[in-house]
N, C-alpha and C. Protein backbone atom coordinates (compact mmCIF):
# COMPACT_ATOMS: atom_id res chain seq x y z
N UNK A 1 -48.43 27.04 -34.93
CA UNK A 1 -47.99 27.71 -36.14
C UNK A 1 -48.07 29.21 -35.92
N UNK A 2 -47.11 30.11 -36.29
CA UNK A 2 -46.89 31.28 -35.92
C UNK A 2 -47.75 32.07 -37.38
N UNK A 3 -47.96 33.30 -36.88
CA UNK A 3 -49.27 33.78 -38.10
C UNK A 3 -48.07 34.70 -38.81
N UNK A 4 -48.23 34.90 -39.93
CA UNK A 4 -47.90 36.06 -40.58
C UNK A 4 -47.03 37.12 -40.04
N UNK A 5 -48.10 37.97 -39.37
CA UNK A 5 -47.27 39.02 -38.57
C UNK A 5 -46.01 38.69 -37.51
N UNK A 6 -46.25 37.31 -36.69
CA UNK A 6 -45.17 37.05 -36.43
C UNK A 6 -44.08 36.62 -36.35
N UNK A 7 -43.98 36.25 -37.89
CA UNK A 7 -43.06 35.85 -38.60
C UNK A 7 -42.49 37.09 -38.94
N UNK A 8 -43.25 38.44 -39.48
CA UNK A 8 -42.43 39.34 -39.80
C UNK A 8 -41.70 39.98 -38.91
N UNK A 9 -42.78 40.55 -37.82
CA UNK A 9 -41.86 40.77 -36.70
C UNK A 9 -40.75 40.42 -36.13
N UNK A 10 -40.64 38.62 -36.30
CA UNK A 10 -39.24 37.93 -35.58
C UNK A 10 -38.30 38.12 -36.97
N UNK A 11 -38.37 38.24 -38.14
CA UNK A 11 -37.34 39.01 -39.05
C UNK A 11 -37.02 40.20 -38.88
N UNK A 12 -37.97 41.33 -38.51
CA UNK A 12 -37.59 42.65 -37.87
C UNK A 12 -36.82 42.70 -36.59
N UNK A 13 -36.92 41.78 -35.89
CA UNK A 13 -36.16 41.68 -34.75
C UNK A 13 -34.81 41.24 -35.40
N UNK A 14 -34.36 40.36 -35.93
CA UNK A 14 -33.35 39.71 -35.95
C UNK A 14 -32.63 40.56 -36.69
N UNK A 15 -32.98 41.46 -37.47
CA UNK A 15 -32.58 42.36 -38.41
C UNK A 15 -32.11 43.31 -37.69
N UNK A 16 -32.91 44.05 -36.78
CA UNK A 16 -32.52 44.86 -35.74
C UNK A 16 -31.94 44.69 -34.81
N UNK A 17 -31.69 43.41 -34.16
CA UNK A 17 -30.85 43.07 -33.37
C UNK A 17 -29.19 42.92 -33.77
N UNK A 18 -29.27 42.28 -34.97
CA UNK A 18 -27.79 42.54 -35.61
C UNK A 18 -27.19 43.90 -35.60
N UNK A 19 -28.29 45.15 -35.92
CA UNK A 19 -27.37 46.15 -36.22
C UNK A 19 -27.41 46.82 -34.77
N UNK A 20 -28.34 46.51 -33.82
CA UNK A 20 -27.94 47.05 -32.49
C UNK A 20 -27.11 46.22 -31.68
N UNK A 21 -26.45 45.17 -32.31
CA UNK A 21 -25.92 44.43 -31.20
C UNK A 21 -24.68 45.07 -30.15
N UNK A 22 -23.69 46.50 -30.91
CA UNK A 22 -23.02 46.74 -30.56
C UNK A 22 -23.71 47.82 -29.56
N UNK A 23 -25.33 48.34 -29.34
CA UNK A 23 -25.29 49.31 -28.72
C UNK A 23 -25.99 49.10 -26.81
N UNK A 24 -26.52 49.78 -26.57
CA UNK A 24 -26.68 49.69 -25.25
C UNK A 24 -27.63 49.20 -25.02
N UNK A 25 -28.54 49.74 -26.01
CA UNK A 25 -30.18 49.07 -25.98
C UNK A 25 -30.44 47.49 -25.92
N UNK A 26 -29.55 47.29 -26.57
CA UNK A 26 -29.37 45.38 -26.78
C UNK A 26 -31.01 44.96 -27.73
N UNK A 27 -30.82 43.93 -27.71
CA UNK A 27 -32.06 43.44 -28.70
C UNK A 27 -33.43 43.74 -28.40
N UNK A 28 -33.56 44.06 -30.17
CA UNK A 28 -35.38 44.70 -29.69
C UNK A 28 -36.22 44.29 -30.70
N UNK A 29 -37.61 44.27 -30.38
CA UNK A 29 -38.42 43.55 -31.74
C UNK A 29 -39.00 44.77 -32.10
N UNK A 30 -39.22 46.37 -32.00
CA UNK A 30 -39.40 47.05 -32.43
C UNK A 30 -38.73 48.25 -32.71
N UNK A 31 -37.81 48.81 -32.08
CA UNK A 31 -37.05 49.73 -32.31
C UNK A 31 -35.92 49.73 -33.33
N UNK A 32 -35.77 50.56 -34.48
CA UNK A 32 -34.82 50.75 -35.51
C UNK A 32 -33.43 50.40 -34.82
N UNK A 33 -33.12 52.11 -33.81
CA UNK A 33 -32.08 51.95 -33.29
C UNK A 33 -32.52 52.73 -32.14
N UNK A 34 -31.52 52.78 -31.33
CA UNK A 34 -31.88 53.57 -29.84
C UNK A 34 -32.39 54.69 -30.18
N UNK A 35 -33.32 54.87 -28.88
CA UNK A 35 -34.26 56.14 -29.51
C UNK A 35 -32.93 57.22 -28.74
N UNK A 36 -32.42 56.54 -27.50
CA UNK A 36 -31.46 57.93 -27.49
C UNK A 36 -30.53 58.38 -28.12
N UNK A 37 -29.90 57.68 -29.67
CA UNK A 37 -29.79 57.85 -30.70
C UNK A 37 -29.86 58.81 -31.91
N UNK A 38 -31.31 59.19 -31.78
CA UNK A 38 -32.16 59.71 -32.57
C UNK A 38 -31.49 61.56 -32.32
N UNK A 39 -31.66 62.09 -33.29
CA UNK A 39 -31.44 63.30 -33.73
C UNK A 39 -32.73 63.86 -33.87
N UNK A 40 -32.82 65.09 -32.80
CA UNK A 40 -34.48 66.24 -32.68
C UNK A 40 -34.06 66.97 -33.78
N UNK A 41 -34.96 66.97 -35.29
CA UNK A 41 -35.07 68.41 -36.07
C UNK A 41 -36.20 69.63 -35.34
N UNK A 42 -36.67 69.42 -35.11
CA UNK A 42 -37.95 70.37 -34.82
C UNK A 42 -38.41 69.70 -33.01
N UNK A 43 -38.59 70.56 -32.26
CA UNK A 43 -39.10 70.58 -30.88
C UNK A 43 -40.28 71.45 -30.61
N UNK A 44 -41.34 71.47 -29.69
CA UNK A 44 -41.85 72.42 -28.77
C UNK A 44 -42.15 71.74 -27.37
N UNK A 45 -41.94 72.90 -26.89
CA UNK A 45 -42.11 72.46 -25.51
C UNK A 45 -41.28 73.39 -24.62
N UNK A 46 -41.41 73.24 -23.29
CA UNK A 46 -40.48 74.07 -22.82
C UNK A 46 -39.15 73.38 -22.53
N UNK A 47 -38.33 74.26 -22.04
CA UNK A 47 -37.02 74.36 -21.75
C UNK A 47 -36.34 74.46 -20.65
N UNK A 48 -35.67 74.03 -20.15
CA UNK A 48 -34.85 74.32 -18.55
C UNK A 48 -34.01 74.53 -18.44
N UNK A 49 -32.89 75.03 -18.39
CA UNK A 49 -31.28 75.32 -18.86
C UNK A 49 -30.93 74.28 -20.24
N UNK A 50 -31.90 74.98 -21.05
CA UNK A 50 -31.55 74.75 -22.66
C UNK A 50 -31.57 73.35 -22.60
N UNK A 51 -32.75 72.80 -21.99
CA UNK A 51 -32.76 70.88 -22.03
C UNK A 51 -34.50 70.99 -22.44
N UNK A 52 -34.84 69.93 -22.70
CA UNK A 52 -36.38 69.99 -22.86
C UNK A 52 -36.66 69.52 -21.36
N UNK A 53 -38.04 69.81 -20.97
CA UNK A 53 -38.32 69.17 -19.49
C UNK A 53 -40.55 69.69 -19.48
N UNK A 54 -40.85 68.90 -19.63
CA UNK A 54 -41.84 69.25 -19.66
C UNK A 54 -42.85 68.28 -20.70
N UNK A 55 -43.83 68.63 -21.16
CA UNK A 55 -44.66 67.85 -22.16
C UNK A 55 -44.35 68.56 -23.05
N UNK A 56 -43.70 67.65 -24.15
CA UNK A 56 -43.19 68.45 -25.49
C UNK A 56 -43.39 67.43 -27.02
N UNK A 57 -42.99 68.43 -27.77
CA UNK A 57 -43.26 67.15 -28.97
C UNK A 57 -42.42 67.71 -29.94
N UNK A 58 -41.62 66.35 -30.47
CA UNK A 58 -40.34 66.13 -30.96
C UNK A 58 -40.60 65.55 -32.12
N UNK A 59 -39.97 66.21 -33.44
CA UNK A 59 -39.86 65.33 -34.67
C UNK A 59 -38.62 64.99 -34.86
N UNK A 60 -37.90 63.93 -35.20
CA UNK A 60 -36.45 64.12 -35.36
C UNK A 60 -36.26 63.92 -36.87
N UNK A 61 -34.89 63.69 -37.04
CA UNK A 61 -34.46 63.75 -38.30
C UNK A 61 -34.96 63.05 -39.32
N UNK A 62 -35.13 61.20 -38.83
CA UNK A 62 -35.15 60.77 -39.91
C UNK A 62 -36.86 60.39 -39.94
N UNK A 63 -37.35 61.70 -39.29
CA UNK A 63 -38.80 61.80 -39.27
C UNK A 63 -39.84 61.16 -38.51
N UNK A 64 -39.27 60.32 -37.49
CA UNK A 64 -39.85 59.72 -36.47
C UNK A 64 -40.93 60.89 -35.66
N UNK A 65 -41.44 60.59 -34.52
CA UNK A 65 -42.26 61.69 -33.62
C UNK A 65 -42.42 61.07 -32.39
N UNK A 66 -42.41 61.93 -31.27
CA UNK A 66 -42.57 61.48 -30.11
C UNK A 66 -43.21 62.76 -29.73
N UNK A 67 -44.48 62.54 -28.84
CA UNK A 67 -45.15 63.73 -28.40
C UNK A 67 -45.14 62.86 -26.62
N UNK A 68 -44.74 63.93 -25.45
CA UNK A 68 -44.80 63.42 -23.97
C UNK A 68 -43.89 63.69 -23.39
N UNK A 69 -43.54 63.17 -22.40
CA UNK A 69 -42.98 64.02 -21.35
C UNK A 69 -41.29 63.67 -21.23
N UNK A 70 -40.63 64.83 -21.21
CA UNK A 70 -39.29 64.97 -21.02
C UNK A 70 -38.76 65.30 -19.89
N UNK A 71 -37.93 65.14 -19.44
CA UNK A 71 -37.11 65.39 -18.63
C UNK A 71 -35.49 65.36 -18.67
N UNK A 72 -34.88 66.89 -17.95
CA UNK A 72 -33.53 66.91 -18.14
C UNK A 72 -32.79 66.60 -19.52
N UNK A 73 -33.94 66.77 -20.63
CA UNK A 73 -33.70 66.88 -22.23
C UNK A 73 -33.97 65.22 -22.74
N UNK A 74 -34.49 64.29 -22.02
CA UNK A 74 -34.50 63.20 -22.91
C UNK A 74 -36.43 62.64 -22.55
N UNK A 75 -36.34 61.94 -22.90
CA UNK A 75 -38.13 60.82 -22.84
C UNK A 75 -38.02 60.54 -22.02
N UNK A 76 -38.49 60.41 -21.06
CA UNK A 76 -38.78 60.48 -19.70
C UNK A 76 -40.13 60.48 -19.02
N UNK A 77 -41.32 59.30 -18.69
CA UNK A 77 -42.34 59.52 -18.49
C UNK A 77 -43.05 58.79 -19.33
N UNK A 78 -44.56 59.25 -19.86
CA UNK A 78 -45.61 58.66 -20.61
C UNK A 78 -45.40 60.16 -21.83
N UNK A 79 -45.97 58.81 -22.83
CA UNK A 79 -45.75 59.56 -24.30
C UNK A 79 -45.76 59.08 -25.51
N UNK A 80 -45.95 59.50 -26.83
CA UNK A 80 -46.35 58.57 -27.64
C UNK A 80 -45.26 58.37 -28.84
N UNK A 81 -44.95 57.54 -29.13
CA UNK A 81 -43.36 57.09 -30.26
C UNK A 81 -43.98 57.33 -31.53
N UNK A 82 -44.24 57.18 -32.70
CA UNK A 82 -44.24 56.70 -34.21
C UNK A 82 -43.43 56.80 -34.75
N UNK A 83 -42.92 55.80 -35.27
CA UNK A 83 -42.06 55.74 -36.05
C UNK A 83 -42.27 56.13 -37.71
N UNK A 84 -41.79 55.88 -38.67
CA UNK A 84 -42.13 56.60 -40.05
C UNK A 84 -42.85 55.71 -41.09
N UNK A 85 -42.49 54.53 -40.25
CA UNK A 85 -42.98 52.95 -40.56
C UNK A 85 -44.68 53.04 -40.43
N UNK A 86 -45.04 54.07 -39.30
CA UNK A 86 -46.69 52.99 -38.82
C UNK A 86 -46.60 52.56 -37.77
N UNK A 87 -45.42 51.83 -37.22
CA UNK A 87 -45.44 51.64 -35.82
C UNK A 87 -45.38 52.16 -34.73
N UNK A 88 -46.31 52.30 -33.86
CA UNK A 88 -46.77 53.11 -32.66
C UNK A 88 -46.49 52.59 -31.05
N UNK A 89 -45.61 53.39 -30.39
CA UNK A 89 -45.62 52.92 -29.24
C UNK A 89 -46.44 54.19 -27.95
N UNK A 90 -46.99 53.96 -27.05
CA UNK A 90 -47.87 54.68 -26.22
C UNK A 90 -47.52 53.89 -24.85
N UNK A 91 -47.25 54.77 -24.08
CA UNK A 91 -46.65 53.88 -22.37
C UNK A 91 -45.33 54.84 -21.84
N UNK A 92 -44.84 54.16 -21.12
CA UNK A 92 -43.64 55.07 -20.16
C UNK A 92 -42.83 54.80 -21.28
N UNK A 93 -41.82 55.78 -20.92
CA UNK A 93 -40.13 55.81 -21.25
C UNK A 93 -39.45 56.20 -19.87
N UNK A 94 -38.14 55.55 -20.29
CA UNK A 94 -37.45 55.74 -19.03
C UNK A 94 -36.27 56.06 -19.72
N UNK A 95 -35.77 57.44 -19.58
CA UNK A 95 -34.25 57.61 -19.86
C UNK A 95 -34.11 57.43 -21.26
N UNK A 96 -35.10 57.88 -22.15
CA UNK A 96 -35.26 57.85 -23.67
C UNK A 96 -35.03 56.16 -24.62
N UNK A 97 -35.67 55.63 -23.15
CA UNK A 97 -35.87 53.61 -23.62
C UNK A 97 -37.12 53.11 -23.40
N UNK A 98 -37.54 52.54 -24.24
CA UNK A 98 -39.49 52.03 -24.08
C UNK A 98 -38.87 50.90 -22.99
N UNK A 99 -39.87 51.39 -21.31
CA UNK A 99 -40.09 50.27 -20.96
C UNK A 99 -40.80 51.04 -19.86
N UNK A 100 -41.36 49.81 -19.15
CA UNK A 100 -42.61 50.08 -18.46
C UNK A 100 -43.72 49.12 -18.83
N UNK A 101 -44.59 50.00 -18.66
CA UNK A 101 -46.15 49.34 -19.35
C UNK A 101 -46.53 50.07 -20.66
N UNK A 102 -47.21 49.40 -21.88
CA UNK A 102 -47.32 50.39 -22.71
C UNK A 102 -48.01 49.56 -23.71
N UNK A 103 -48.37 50.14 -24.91
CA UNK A 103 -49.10 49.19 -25.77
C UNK A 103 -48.55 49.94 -27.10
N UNK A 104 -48.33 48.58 -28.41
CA UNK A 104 -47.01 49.04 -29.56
C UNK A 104 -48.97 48.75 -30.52
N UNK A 105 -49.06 49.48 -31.47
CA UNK A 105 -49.79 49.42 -32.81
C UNK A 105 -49.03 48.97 -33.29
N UNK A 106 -49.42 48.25 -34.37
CA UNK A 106 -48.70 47.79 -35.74
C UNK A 106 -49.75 48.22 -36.81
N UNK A 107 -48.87 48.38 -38.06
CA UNK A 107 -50.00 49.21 -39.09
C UNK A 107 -51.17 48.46 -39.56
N UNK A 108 -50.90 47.43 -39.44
CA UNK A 108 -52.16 46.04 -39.55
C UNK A 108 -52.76 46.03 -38.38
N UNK A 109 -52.95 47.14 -37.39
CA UNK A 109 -53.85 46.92 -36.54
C UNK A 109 -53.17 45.99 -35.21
N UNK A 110 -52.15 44.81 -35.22
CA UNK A 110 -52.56 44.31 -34.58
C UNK A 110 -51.61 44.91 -33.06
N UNK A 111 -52.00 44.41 -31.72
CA UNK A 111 -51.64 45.30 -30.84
C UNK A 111 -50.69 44.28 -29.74
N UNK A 112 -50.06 45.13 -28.92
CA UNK A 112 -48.88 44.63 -27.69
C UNK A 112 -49.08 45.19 -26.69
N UNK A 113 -50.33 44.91 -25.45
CA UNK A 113 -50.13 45.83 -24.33
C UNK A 113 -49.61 44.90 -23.15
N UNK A 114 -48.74 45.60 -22.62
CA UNK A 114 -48.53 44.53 -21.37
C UNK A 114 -47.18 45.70 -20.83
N UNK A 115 -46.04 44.67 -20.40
CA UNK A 115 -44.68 44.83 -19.69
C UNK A 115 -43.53 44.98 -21.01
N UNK A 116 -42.95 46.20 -21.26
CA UNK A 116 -41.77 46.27 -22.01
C UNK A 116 -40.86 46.68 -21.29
N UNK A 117 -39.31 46.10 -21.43
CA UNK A 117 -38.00 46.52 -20.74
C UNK A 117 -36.73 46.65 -22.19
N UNK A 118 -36.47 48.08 -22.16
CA UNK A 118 -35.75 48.38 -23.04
C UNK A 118 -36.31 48.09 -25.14
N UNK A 119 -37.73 47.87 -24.94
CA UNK A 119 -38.00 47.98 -26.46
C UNK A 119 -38.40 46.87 -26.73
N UNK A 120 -38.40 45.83 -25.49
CA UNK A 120 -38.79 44.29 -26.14
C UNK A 120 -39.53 44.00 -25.55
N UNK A 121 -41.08 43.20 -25.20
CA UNK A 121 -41.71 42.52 -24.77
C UNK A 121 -41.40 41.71 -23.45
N UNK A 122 -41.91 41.98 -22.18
CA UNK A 122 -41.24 41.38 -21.31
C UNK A 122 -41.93 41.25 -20.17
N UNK A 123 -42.58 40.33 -19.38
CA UNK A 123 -43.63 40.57 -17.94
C UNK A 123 -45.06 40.17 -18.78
N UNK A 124 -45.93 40.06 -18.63
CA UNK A 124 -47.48 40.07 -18.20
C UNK A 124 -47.63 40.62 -19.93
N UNK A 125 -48.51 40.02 -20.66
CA UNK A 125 -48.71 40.63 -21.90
C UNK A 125 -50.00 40.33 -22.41
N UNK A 126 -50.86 40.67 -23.38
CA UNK A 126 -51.29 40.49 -24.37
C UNK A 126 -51.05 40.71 -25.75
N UNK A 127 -51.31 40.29 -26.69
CA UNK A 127 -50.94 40.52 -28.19
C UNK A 127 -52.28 40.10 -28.67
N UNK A 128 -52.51 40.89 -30.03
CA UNK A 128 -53.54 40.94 -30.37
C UNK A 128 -53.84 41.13 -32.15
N UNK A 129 -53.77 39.81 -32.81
CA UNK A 129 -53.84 40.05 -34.52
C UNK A 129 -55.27 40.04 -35.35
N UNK A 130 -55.40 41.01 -35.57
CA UNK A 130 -56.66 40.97 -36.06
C UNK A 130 -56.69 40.24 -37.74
N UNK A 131 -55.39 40.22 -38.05
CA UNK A 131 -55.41 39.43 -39.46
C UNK A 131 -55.38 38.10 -38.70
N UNK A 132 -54.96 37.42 -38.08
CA UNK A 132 -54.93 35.95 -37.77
C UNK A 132 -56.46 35.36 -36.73
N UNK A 133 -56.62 36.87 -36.14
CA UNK A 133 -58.08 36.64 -35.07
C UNK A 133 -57.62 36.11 -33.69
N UNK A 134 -55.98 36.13 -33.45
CA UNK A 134 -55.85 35.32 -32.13
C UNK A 134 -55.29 36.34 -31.29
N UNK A 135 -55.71 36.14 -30.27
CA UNK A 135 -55.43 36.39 -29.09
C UNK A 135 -54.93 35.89 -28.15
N UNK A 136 -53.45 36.04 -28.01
CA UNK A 136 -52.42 35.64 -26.74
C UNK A 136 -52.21 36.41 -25.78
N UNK A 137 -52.40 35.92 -24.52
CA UNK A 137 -52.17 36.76 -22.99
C UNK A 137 -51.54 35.88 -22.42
N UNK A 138 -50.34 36.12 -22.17
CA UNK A 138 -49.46 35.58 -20.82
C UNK A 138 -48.05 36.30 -20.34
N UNK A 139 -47.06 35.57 -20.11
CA UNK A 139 -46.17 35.91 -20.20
C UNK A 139 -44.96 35.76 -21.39
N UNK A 140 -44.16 36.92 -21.23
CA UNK A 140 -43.00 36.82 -22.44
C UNK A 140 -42.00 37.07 -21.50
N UNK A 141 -40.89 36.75 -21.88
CA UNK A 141 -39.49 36.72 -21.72
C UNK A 141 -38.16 37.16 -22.60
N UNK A 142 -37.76 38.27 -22.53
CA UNK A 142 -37.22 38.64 -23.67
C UNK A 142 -37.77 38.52 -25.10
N UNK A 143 -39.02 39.39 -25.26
CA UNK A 143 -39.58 38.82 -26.32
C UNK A 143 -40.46 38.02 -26.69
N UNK A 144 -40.19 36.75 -26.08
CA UNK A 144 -40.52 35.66 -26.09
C UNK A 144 -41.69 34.90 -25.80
N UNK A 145 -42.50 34.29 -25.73
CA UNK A 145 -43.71 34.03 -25.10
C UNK A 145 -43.44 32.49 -24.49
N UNK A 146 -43.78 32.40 -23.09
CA UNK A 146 -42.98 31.59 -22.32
C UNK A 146 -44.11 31.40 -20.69
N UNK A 147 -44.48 29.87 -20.78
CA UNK A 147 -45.22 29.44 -19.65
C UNK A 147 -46.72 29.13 -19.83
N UNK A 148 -47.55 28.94 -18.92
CA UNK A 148 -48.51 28.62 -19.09
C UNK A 148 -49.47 29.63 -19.99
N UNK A 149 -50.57 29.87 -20.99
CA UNK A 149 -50.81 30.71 -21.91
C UNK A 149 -52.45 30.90 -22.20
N UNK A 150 -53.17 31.58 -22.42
CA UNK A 150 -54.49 31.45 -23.12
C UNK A 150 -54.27 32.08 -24.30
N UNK A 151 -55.07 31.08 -25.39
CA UNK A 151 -54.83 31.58 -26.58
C UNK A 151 -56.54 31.52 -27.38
N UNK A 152 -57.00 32.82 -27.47
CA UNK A 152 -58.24 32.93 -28.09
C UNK A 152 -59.49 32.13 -26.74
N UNK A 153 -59.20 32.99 -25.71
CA UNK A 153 -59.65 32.46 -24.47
C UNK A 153 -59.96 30.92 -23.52
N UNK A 154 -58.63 30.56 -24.45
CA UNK A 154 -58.67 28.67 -24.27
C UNK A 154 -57.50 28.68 -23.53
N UNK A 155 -57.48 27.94 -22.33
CA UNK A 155 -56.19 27.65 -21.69
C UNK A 155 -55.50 26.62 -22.37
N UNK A 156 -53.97 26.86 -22.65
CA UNK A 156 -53.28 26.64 -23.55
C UNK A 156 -52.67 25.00 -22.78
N UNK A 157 -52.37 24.10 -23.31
CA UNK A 157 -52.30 22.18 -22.33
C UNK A 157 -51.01 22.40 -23.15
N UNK A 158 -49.79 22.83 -21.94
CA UNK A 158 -48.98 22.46 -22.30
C UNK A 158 -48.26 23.93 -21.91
N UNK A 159 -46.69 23.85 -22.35
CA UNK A 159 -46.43 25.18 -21.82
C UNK A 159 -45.34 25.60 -22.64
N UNK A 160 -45.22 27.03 -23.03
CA UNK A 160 -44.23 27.42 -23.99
C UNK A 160 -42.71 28.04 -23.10
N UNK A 161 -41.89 27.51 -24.32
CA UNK A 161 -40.55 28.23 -23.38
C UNK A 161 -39.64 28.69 -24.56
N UNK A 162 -39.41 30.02 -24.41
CA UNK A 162 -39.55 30.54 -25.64
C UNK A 162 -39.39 30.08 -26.72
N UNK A 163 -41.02 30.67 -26.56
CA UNK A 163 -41.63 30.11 -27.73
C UNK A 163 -41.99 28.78 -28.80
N UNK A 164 -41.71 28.18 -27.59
CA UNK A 164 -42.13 26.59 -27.95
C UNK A 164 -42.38 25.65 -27.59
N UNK A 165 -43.64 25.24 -27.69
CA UNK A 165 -44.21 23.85 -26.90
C UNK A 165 -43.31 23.28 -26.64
N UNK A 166 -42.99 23.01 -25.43
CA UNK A 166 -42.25 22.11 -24.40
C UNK A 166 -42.80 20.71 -24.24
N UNK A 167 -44.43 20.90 -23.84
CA UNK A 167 -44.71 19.42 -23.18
C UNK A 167 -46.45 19.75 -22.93
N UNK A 168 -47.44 18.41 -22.51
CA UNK A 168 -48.96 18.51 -22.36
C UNK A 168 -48.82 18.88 -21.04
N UNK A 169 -49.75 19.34 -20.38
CA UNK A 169 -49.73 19.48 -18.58
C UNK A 169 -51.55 19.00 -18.52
């Protein structure tokens, strides 16, 4: 049985995936819309032929924040996201796209550190709900949570493919 939060989350995804379907980013369980998207109101940091490049910190328009490292004017590196929501991302960017290694807050505390590619959950993970008390570490797949699993430090008899008991092992 899936807890609360991740029920909301997989409605935030699906929600967000509809309206990004046309863009480059492709489907994400946390991002509004592409962060390379996003419109800078306010910057500091330095500059390189009128690009940002350096450790800088960015508010944009519709009030988001990103404080970390730029390059050739976009996110580039380690650095920290918030969105206007509460939701927090901390880890690499590549080319102004969460992926890498990194760990997402949610305003309820509960946490995502592991492997992200392009904004979604992906490689080697943990998740962590402090309203439900469980603790999942394994792998995800687009999102997804998929293969052999420990859940609340119990090896999981049986194996998920996204996201769903398959079979006992």
């Amino acid at each position: 049985m899936e807890g609360y939060v991740e029920r909301v989350v997989e409605a935030r995804r699906r929600e967000v995936a509809k309206a990004l379907s046309r863009s480059s980013i492709g489907e994400s369980v946390e991002v509004h819309r592409p962060l390379a998207d996003l419109i800078i109101d306010r910057c500091e940091g330095m500059r390189i032929n009128g690009k940002l490049d350096g450790v800088c910190r960015a508010i944009f328009k519709d009030g988001h924040q990103y404080e970390g490292e730029f390059h050739d004017g976009v996110m580039h590196g380690v650095g920290r996201f918030t969105w206007t929501d509460g939701l927090v991302y901390e880890g690499e960017m590549e080319r102004s796209k969460i992926t890498g290694r990194g760990t997402y807050t949610w305003p309820d505390e509960s946490t995502y550190s592991g492997g992200v590619v392009n904004g979604i959950r992906h490689g080697y993970g943990v998740y962590y709900s402090p309203v439900t008390r469980t603790t999942y570490s394994g792998h995800w797949v687009n999102g997804k949570r998929e293969g052999k699993v420990m859940v609340n430090r119990r090896r999981f008899s049986g194996r998920l493919e996204m996201n769903v008991h398959r079979n006992r092992s």
